[in-house]
C-alpha atoms as a PDB file:
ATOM      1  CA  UNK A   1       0.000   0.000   0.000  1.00  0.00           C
ATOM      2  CA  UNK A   2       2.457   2.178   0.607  1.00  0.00           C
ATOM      3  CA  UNK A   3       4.723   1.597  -2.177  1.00  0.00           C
ATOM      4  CA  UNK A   4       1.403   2.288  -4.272  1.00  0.00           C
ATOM      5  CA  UNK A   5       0.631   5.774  -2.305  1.00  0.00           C
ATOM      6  CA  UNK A   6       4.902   6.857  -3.122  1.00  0.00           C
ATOM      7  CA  UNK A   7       4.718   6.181  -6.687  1.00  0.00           C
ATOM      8  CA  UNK A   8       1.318   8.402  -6.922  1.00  0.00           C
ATOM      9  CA  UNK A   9       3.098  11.049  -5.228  1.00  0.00           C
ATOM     10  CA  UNK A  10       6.058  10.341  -7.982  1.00  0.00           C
ATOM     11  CA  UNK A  11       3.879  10.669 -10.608  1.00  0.00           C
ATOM     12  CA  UNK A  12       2.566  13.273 -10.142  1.00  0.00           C
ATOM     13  CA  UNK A  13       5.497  15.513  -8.756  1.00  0.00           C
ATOM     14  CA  UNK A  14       6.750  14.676 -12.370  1.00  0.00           C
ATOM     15  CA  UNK A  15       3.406  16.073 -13.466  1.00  0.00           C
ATOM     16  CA  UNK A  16       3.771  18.940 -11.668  1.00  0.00           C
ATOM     17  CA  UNK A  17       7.483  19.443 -12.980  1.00  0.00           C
ATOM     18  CA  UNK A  18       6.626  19.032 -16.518  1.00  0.00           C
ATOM     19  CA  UNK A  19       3.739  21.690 -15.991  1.00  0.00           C
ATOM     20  CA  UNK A  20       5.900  24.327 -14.238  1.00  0.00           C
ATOM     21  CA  UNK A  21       8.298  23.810 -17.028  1.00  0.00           C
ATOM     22  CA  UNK A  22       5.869  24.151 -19.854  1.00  0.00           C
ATOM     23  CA  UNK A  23       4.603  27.485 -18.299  1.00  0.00           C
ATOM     24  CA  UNK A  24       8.582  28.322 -18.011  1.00  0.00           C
ATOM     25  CA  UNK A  25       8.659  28.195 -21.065  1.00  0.00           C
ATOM     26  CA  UNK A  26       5.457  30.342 -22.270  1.00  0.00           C
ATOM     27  CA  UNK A  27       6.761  32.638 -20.202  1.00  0.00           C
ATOM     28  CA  UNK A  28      10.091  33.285 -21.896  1.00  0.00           C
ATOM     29  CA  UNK A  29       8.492  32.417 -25.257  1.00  0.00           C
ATOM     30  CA  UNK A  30       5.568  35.743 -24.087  1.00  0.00           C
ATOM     31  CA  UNK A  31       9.028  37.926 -23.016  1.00  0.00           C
ATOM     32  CA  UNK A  32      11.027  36.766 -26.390  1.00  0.00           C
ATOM     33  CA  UNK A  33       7.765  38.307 -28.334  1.00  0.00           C
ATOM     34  CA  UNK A  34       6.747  40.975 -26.380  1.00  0.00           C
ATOM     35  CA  UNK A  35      10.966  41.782 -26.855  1.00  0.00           C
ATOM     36  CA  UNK A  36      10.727  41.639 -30.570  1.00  0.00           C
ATOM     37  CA  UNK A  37       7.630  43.488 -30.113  1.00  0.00           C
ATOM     38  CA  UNK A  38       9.111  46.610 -28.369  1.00  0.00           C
ATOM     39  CA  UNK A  39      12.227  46.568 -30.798  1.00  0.00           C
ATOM     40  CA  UNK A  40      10.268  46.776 -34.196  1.00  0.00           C
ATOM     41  CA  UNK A  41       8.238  49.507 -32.448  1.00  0.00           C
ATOM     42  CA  UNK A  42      11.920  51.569 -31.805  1.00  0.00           C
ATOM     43  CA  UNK A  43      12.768  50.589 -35.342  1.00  0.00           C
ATOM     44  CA  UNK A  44       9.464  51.789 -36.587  1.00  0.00           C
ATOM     45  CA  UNK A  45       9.484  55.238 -35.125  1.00  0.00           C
ATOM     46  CA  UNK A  46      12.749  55.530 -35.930  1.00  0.00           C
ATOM     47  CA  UNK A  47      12.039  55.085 -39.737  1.00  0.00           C
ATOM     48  CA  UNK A  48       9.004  57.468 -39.275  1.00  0.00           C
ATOM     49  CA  UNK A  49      11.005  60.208 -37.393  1.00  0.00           C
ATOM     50  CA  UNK A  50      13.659  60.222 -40.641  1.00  0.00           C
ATOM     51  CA  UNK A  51      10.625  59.953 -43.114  1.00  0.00           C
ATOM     52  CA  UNK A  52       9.025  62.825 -41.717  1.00  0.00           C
ATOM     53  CA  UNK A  53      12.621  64.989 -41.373  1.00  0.00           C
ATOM     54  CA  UNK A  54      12.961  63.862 -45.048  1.00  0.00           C
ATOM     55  CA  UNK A  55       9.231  65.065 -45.588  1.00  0.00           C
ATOM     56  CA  UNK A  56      10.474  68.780 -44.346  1.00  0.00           C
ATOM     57  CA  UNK A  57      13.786  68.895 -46.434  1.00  0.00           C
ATOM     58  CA  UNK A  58      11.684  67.324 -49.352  1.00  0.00           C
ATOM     59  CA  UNK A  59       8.638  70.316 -49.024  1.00  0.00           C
ATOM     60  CA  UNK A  60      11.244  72.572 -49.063  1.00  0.00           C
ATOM     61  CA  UNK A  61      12.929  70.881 -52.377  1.00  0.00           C
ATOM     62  CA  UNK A  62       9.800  70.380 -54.397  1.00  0.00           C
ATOM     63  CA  UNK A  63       7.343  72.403 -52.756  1.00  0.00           C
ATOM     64  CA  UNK A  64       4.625  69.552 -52.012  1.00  0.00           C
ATOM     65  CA  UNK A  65       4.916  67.479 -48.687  1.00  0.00           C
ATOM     66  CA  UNK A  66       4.804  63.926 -48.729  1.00  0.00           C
ATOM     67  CA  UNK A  67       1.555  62.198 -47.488  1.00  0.00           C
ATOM     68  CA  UNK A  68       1.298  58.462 -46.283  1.00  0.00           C
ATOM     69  CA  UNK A  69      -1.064  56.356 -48.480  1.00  0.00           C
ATOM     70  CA  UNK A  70      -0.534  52.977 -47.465  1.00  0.00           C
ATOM     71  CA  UNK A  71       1.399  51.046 -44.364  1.00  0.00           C
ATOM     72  CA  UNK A  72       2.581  47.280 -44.313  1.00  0.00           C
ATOM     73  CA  UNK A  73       3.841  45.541 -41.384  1.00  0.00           C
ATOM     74  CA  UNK A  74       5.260  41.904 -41.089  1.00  0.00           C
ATOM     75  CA  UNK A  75       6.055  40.799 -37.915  1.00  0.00           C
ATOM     76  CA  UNK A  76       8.487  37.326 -37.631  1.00  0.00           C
ATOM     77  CA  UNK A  77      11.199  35.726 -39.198  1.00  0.00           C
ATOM     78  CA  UNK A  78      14.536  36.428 -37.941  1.00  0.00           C
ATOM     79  CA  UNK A  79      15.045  40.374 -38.724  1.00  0.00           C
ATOM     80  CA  UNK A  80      11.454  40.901 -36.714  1.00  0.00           C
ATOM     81  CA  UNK A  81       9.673  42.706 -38.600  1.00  0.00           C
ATOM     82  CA  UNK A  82       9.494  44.018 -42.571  1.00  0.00           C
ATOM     83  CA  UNK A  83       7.998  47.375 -42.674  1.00  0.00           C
ATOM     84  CA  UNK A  84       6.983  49.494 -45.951  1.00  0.00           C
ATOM     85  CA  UNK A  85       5.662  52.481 -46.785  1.00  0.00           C
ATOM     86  CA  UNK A  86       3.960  54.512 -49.806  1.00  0.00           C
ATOM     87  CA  UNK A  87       4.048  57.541 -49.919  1.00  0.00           C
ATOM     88  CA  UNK A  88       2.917  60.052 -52.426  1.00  0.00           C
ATOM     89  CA  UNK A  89       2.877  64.071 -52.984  1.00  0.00           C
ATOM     90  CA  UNK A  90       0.234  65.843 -51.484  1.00  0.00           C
ATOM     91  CA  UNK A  91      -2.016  66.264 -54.812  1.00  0.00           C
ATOM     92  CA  UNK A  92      -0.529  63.298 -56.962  1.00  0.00           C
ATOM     93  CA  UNK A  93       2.423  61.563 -58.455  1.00  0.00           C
ATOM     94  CA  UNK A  94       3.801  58.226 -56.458  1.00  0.00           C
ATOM     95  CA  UNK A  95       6.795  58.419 -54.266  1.00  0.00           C
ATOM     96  CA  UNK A  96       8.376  54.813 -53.301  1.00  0.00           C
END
């Protein structure tokens, strides 16, 4: 009987372990993510900040400001995240 009752209580401390490590591992998995995450954010206003200073210098060059159309985000693979933009001139003509 009571070699019956310690290998219950084996069982399912090994349970127990192989829960805690699974939700171990979510965790990091959640911090890896919400990591990536925070650093295509950064890298996103980055590019914005030096699109809109090129915005100024370029309404200054040709007169018409550049307008976002269109905005694309991928987030994975192992750069994080691919990011484009379209832009045009404020009244017309395509700027890439």
């Amino acid at each position: 009987m009571l070699d019956v009752v310690r290998r219950q209580v084996e069982q399912l401390t090994k349970e127990a372990m192989a829960q805690e490590r699974k939700a171990k591992e979510k965790r990091l998995l959640y911090s890896e993510s919400e990591s990536r995450h925070r650093l295509v954010e950064k890298r996103l206003c980055s590019a914005m900040r030096g699109l809109e200073e090129a915005g100024h210098e370029r309404v200054y060059s040709f007169g018409k400001p550049l307008v976002l159309v269109s905005f694309l985000q991928d987030i994975g693979g192992e750069d994080g995240a691919d990011v484009r933009l379209h832009f045009e001139y404020e009244g017309g003509h395509p700027s890439y």
